[in-house]
N, C-alpha and C. Protein backbone atom coordinates (compact mmCIF):
# COMPACT_ATOMS: atom_id res chain seq x y z
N UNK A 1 91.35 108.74 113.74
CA UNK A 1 91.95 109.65 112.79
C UNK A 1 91.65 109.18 111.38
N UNK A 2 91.46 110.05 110.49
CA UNK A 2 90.98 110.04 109.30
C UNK A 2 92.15 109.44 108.33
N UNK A 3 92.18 108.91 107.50
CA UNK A 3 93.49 108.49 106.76
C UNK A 3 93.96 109.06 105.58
N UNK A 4 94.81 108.93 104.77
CA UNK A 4 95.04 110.13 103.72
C UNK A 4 94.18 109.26 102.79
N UNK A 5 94.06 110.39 101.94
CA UNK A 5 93.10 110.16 100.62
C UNK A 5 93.65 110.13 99.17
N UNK A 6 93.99 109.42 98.52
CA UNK A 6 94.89 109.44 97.04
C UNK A 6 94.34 109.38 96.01
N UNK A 7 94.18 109.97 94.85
CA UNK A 7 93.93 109.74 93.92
C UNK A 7 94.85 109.95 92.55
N UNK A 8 94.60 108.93 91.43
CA UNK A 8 95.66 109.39 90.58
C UNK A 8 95.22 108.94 89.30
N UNK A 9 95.31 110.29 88.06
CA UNK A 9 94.14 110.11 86.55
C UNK A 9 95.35 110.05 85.46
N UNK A 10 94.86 109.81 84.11
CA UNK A 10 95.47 110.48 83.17
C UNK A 10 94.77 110.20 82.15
N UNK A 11 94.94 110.94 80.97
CA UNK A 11 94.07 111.16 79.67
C UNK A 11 94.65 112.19 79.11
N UNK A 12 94.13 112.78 77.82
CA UNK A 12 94.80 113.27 77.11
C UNK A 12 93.75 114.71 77.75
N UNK A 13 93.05 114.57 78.62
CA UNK A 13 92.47 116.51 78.17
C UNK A 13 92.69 116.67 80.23
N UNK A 14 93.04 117.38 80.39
CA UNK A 14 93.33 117.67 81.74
C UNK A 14 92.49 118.13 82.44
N UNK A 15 90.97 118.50 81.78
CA UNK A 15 89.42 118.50 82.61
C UNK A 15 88.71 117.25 82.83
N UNK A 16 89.64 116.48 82.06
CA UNK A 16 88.42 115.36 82.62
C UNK A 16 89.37 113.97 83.70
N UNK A 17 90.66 114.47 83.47
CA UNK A 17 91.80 114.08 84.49
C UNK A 17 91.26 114.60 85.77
N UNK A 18 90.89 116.03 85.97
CA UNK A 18 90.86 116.91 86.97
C UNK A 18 89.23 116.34 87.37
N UNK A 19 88.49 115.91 86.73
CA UNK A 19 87.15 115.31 87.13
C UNK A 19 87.26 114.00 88.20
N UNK A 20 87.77 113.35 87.43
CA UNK A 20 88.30 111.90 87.83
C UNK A 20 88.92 111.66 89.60
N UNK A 21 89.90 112.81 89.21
CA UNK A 21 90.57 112.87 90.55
C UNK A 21 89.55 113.25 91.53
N UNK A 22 89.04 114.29 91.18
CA UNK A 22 87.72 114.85 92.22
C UNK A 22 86.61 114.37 92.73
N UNK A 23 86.33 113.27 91.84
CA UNK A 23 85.44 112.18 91.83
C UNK A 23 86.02 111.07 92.98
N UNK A 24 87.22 110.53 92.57
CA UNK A 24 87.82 109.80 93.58
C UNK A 24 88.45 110.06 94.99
N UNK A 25 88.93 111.59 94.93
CA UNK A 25 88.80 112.66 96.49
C UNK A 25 87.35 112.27 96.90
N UNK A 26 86.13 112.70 96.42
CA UNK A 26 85.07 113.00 97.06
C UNK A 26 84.46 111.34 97.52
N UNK A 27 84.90 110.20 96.64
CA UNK A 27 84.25 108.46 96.82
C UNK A 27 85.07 107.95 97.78
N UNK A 28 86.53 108.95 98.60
CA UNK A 28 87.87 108.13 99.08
C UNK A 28 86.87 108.69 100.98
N UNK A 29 86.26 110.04 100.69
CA UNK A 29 86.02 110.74 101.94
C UNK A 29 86.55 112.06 102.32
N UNK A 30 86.75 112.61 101.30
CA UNK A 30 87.37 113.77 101.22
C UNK A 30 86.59 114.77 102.25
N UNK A 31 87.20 115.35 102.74
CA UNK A 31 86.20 116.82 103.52
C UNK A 31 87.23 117.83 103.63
N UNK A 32 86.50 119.16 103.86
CA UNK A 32 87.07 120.44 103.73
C UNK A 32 87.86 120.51 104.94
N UNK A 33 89.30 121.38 104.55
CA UNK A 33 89.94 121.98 105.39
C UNK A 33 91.41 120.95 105.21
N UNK A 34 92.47 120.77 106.38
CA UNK A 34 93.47 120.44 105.73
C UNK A 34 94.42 120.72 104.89
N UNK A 35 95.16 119.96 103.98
CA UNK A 35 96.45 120.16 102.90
C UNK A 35 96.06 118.90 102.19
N UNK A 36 96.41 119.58 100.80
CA UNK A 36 96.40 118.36 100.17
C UNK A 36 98.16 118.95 99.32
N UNK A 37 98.50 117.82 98.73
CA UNK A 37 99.27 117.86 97.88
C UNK A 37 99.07 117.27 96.68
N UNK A 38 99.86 118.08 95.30
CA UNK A 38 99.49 117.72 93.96
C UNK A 38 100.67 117.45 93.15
N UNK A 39 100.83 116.43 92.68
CA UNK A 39 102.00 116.52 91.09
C UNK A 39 101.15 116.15 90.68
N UNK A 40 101.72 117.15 89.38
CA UNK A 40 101.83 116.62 87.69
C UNK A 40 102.57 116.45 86.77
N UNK A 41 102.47 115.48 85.77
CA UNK A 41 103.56 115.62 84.67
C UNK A 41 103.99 116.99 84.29
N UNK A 42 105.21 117.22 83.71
CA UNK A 42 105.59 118.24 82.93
C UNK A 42 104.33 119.16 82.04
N UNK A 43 103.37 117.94 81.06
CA UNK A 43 102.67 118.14 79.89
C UNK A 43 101.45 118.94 80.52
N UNK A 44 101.47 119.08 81.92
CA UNK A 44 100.16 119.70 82.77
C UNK A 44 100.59 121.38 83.27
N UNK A 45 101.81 121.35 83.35
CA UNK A 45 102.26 122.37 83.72
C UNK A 45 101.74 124.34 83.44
N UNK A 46 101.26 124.05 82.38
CA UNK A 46 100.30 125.58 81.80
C UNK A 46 99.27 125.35 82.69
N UNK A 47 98.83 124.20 82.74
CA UNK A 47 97.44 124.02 83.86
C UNK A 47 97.67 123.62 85.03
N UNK A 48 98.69 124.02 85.47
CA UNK A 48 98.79 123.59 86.98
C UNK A 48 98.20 124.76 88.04
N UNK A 49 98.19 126.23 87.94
CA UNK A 49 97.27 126.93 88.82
C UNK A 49 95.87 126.78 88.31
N UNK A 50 95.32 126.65 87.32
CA UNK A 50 94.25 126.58 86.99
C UNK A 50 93.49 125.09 88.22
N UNK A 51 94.14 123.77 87.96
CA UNK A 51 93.72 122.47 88.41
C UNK A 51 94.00 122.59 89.95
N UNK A 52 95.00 123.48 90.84
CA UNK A 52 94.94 123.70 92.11
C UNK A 52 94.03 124.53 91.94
N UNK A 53 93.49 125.33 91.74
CA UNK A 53 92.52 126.46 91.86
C UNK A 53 90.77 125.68 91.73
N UNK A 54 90.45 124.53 90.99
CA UNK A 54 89.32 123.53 91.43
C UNK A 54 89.76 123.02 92.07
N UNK A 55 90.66 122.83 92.56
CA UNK A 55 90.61 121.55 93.53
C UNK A 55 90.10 122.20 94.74
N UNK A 56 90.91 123.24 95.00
CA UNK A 56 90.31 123.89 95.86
C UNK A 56 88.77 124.28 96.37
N UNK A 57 88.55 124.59 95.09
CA UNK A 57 86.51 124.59 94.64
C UNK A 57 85.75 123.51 95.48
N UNK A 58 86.48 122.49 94.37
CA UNK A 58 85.55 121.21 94.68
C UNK A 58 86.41 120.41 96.40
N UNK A 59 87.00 120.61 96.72
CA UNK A 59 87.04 119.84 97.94
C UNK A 59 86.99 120.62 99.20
N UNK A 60 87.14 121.95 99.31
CA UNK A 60 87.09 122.35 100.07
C UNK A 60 88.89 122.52 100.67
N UNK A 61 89.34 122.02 100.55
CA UNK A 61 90.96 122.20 101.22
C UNK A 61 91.15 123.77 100.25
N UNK A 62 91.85 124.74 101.52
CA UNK A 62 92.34 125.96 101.02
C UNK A 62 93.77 125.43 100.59
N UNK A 63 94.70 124.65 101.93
CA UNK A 63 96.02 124.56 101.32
C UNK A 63 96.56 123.45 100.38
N UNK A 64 97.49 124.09 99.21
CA UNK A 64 97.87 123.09 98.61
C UNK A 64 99.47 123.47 98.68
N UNK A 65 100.66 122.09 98.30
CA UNK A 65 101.94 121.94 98.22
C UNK A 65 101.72 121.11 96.70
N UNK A 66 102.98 121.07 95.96
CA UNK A 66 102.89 119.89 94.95
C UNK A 66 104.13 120.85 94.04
N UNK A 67 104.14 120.25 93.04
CA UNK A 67 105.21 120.71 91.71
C UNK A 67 104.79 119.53 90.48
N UNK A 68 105.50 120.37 89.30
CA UNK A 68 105.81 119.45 88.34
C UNK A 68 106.49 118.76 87.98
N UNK A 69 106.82 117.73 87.73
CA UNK A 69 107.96 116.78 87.87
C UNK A 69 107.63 115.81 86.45
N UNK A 70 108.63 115.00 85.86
CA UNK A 70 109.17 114.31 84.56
C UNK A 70 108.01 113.36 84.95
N UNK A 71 107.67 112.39 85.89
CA UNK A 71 106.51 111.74 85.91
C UNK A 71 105.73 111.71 87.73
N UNK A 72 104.92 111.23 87.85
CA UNK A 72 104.17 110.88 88.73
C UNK A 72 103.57 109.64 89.00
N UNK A 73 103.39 109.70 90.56
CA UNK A 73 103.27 108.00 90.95
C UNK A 73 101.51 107.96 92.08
N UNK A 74 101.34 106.97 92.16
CA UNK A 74 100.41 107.01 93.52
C UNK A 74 100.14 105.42 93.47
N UNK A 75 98.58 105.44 94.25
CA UNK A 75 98.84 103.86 94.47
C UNK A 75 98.20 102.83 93.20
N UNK A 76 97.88 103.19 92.17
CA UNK A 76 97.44 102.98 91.06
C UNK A 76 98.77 102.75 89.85
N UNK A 77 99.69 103.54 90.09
CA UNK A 77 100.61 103.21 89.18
C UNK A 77 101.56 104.34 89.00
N UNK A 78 102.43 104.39 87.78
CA UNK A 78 103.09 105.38 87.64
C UNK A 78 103.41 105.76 86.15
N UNK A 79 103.67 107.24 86.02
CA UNK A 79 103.19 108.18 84.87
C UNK A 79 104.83 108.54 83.74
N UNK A 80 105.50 108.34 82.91
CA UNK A 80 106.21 109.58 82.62
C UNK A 80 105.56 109.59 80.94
N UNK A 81 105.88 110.91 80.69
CA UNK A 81 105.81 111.01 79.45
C UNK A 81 104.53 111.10 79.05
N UNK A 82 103.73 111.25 79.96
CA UNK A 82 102.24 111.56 79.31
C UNK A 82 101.88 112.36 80.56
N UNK A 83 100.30 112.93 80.15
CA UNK A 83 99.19 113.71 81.00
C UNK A 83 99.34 112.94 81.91
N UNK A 84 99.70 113.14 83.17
CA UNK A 84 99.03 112.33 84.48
C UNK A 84 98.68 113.22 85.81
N UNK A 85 98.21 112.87 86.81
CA UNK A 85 97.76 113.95 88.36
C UNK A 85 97.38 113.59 88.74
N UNK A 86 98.44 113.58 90.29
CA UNK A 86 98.48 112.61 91.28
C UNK A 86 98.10 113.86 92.61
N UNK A 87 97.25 112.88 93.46
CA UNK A 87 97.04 114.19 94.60
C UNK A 87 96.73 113.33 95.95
N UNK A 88 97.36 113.87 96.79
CA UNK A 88 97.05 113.00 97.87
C UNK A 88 96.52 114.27 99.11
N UNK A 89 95.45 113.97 100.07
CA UNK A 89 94.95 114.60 101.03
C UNK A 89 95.41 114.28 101.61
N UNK A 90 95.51 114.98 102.91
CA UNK A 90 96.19 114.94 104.23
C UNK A 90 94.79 114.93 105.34
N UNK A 91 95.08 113.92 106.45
CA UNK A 91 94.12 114.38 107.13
C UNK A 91 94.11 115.54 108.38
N UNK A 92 94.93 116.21 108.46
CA UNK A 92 95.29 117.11 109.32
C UNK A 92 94.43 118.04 109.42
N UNK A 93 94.28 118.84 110.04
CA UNK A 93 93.45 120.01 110.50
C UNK A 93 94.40 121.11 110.51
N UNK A 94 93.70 122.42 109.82
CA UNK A 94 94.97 123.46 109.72
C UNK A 94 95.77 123.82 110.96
N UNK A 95 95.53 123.62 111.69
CA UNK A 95 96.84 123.59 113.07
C UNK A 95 97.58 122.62 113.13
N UNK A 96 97.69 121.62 112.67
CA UNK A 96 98.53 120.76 112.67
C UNK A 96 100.09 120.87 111.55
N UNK A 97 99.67 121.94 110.55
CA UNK A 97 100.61 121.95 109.78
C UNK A 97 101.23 123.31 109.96
């Protein structure tokens, strides 16, 4: 079984946050299909369908879960008060969820 996949960015412009992460989905083993889940800080929130909507692009997973929340965590560290986006893959297969 495949293991989950995490990634977690921050910077001040939320395209190149949204790069980063995608970069580290695709170097962790990312493949299509599945759930992933996403937080972001508050400060991401105007761009939060926009950044599920590539993610989707670039990894191939149709489903996503996530919200915005005061900060965000993963295995890299943890966020409040600034740009941050945290996303973790699931390895499941859409019947499993």
């Amino acid at each position: 079984m495949t293991a989950f996949i995490s990634a977690l960015a921050t910077g001040s412009d939320w395209k190149t946050m949204l790069a980063d992460v995608s970069g580290q989905l695709v170097d962790g083993g990312c493949q299509p299909g599945g759930l992933g889940l996403i937080y972001t800080t508050e400060l991401l929130a105007d761009h939060f369908a926009d950044i599920v909507e590539i993610l989707r692009q670039r990894t191939g997973i149709e489903h996503w879960a996530g919200c915005v929340g005061m900060g965000v965590c993963g295995s890299n560290g943890e966020y409040h008060d600034e740009p941050a986006l945290s996303v973790l893959v699931t390895p499941w297969s859409d019947g499993d969820f």
